[in-house]
PDB file of N, CA and C in Angstrom:
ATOM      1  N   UNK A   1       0.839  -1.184   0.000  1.00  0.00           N
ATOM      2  CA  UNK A   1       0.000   0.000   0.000  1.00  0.00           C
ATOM      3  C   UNK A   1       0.882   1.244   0.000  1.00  0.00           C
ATOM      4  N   UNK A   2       0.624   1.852  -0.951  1.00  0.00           N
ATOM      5  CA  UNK A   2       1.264   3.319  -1.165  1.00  0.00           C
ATOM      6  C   UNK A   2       0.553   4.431  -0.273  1.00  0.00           C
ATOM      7  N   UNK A   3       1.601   5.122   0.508  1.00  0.00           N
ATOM      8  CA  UNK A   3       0.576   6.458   1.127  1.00  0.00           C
ATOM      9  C   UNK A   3       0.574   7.522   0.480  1.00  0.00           C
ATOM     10  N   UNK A   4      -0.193   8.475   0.246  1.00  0.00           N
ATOM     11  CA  UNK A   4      -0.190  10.113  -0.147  1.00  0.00           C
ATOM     12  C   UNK A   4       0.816  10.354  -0.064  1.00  0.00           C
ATOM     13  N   UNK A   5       1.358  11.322  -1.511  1.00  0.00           N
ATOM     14  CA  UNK A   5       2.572  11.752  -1.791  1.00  0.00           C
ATOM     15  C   UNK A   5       2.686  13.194  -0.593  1.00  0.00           C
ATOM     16  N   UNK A   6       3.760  13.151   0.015  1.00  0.00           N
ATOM     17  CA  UNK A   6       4.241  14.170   1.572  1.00  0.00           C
ATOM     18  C   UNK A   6       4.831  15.723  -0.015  1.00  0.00           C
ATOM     19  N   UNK A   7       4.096  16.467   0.569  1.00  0.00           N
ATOM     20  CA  UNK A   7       4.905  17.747   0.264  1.00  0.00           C
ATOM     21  C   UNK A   7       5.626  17.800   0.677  1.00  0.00           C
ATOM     22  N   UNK A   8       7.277  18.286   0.157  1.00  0.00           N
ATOM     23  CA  UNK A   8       8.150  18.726   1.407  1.00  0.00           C
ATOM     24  C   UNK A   8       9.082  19.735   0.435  1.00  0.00           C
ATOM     25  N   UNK A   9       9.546  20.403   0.977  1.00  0.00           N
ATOM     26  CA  UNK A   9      10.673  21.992   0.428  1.00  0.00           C
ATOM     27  C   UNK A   9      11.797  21.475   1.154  1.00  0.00           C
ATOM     28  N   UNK A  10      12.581  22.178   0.003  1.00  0.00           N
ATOM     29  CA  UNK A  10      14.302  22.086   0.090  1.00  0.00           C
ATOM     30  C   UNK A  10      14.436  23.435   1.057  1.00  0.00           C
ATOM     31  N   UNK A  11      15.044  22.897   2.326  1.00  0.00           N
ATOM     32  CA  UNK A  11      15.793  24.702   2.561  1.00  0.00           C
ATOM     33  C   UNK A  11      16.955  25.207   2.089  1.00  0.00           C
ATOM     34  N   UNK A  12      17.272  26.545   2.625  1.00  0.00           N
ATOM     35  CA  UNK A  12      18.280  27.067   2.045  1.00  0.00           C
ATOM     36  C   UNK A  12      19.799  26.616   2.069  1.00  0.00           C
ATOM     37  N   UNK A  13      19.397  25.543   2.524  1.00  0.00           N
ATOM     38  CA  UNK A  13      20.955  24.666   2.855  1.00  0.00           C
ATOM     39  C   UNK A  13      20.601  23.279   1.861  1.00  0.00           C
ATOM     40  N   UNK A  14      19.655  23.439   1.488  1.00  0.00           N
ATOM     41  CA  UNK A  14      19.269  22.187   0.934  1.00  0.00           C
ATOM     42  C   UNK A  14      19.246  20.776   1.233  1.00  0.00           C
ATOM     43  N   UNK A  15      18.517  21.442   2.164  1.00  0.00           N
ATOM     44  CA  UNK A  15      18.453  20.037   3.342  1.00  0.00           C
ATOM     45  C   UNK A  15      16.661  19.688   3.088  1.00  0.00           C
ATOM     46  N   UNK A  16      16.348  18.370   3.380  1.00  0.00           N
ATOM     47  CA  UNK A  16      14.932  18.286   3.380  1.00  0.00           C
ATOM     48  C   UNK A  16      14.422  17.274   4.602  1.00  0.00           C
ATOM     49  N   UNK A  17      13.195  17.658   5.255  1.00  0.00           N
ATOM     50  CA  UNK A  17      12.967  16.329   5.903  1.00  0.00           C
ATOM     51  C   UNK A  17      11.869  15.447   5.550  1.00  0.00           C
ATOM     52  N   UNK A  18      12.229  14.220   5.759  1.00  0.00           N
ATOM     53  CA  UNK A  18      11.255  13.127   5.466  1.00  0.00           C
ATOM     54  C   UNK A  18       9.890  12.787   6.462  1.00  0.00           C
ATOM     55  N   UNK A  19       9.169  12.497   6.167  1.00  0.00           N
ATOM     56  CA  UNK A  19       7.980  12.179   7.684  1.00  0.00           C
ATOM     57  C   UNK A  19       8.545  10.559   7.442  1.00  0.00           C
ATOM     58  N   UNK A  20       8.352  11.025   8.917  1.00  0.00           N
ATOM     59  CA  UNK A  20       9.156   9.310   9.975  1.00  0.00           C
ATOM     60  C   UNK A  20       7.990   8.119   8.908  1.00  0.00           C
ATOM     61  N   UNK A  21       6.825   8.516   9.008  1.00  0.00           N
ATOM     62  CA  UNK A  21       5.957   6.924   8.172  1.00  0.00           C
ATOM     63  C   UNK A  21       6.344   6.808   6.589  1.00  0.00           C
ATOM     64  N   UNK A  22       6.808   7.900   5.875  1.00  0.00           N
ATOM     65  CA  UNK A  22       7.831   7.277   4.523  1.00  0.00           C
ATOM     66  C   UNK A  22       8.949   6.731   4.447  1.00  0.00           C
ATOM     67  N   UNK A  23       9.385   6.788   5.782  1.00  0.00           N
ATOM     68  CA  UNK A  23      10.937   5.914   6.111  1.00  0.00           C
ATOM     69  C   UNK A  23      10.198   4.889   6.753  1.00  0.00           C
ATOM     70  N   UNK A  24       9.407   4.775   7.346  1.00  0.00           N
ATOM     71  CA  UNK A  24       9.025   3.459   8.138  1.00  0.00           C
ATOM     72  C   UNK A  24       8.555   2.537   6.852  1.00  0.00           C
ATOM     73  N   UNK A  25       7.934   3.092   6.201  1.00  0.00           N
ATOM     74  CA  UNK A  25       6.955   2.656   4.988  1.00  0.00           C
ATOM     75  C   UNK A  25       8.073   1.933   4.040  1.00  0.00           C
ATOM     76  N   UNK A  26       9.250   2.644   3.349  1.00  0.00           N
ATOM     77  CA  UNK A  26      10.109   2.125   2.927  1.00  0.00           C
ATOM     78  C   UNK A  26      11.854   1.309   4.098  1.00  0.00           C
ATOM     79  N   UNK A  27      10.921   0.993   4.987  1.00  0.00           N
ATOM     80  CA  UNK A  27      12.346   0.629   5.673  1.00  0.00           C
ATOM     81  C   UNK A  27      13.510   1.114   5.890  1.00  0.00           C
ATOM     82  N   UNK A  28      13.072   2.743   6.249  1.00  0.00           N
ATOM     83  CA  UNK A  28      14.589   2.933   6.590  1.00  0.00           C
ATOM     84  C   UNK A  28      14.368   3.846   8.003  1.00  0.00           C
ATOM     85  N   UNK A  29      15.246   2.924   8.615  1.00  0.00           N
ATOM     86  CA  UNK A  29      15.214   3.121  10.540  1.00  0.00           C
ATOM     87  C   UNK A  29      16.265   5.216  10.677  1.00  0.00           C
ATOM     88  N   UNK A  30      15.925   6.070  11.264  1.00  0.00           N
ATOM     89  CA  UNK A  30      16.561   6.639  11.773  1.00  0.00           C
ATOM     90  C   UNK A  30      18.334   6.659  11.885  1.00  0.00           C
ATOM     91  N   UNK A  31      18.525   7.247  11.303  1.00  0.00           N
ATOM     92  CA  UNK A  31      20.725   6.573  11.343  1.00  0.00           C
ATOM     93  C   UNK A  31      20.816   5.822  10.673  1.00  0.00           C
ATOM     94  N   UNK A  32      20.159   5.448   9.201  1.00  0.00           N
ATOM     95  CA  UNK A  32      20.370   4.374   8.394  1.00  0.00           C
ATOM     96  C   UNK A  32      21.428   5.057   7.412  1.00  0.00           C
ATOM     97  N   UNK A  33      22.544   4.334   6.990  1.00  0.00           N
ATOM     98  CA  UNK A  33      23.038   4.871   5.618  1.00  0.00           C
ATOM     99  C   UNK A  33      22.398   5.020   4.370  1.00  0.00           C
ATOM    100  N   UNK A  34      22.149   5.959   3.477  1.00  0.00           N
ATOM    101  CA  UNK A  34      21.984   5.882   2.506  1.00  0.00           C
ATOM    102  C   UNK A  34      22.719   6.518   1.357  1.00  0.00           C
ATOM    103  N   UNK A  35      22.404   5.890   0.454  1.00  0.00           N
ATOM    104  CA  UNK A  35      23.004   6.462  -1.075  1.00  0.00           C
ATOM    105  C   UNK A  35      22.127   7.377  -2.032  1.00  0.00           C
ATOM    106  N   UNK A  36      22.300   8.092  -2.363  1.00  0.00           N
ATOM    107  CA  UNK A  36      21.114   9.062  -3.378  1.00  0.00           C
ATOM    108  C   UNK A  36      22.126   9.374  -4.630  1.00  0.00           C
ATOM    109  N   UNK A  37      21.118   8.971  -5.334  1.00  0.00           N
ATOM    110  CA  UNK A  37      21.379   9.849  -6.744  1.00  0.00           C
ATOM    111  C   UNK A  37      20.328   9.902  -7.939  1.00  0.00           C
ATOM    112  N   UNK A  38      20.141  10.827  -9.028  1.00  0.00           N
ATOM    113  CA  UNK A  38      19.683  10.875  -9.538  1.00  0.00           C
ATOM    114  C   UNK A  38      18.929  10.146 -10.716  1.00  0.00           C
ATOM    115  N   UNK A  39      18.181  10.193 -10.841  1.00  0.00           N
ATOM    116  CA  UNK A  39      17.436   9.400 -11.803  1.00  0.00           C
ATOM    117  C   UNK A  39      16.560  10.258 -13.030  1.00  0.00           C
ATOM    118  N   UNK A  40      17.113  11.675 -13.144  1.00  0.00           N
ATOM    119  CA  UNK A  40      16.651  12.441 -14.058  1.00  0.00           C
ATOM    120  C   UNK A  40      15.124  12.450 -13.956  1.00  0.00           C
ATOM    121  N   UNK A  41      14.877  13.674 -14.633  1.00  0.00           N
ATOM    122  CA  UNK A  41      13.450  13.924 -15.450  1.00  0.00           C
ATOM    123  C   UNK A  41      12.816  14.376 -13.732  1.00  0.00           C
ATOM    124  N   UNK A  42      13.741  15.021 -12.807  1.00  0.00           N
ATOM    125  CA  UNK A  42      13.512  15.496 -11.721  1.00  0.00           C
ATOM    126  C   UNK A  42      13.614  14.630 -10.159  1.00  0.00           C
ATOM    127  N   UNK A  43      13.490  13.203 -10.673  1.00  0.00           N
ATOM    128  CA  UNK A  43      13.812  12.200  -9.618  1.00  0.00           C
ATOM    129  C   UNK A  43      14.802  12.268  -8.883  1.00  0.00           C
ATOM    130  N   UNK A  44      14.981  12.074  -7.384  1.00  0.00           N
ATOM    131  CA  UNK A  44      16.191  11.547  -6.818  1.00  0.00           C
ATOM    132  C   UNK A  44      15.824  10.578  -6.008  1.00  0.00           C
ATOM    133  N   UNK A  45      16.837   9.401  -5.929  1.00  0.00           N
ATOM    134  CA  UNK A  45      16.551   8.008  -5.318  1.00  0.00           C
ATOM    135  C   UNK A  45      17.459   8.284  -4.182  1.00  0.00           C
ATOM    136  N   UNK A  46      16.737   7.339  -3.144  1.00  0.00           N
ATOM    137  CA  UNK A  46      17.335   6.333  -2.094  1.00  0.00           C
ATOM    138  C   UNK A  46      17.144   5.488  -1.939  1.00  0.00           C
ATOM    139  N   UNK A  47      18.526   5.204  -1.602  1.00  0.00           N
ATOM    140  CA  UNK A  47      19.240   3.256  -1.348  1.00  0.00           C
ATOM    141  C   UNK A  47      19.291   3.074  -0.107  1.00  0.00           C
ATOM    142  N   UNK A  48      18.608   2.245   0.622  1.00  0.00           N
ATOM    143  CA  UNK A  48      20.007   1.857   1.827  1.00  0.00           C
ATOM    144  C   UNK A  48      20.962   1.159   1.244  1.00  0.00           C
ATOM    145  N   UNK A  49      21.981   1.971   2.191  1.00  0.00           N
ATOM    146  CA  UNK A  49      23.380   1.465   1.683  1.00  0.00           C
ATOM    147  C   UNK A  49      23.933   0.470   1.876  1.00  0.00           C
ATOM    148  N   UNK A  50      23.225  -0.473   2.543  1.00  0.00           N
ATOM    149  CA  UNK A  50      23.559  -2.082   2.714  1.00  0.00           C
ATOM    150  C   UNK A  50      22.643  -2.852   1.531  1.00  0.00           C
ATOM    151  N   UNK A  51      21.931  -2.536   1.186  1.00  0.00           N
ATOM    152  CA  UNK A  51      20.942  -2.736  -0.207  1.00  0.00           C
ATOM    153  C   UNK A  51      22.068  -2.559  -1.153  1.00  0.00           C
ATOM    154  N   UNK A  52      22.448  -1.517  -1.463  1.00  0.00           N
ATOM    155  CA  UNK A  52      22.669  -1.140  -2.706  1.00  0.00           C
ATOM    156  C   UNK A  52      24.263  -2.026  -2.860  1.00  0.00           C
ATOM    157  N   UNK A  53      24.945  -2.511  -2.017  1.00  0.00           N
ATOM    158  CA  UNK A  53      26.253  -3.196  -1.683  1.00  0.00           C
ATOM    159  C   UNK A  53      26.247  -4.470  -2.325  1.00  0.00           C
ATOM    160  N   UNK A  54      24.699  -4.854  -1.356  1.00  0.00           N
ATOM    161  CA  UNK A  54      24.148  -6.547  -1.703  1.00  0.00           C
ATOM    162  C   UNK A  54      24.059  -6.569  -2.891  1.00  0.00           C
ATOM    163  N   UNK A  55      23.379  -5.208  -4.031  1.00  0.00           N
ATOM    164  CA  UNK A  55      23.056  -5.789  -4.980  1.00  0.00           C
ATOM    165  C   UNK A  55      24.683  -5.517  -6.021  1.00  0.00           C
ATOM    166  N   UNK A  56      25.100  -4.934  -5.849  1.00  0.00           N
ATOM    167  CA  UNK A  56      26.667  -4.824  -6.430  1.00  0.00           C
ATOM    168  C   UNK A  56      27.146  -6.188  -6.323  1.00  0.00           C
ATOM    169  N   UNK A  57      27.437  -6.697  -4.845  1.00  0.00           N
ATOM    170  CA  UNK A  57      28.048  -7.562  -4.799  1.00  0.00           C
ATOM    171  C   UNK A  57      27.337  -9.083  -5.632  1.00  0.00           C
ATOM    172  N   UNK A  58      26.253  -9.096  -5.627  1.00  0.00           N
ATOM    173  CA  UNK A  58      25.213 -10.442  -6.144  1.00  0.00           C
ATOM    174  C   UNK A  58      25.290  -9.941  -7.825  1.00  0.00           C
ATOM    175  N   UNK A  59      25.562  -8.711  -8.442  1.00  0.00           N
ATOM    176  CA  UNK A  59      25.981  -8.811 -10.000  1.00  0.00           C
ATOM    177  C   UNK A  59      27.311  -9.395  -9.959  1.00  0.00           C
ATOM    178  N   UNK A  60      28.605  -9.486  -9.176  1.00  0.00           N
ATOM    179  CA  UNK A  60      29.672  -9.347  -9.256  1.00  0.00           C
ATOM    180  C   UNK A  60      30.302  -7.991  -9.419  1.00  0.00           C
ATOM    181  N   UNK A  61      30.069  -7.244  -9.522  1.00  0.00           N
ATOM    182  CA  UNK A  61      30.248  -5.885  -9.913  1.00  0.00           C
ATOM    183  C   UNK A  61      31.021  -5.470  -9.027  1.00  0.00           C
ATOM    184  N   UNK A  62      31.464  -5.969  -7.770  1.00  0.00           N
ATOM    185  CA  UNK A  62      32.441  -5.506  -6.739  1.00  0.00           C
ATOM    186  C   UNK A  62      33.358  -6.578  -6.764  1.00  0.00           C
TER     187      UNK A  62
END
């Protein structure tokens, strides 16, 4: 189940915050590492960074 897309603004530091139930929702605990990067056409992704390792390492790619 998908929830309602969260408005949220960049501040002037370009910092943003997340509401705690879109990190709960996608599994990511408070102090989690993550990876971001772009995905164009305005997107930016997050990884947890133990995700994104596993899947490097399971192509061989590391």
């Amino acid at each position: 189940m998908l929830r309602e897309p969260a408005e949220l603004r960049v501040d002037d530091r370009g910092r943003i915050e997340l509401p705690l139930g879109l990190l709960a929702e996608a599994g990511i605990a408070p102090g989690s590492g993550l990876l971001a990067f772009s995905d164009g056409d305005g997107r930016i992704v997050l990884r947890r960074a133990e995700d994104a390792m596993r899947d490097l390492l399971e192509c061989g790619k590391l």
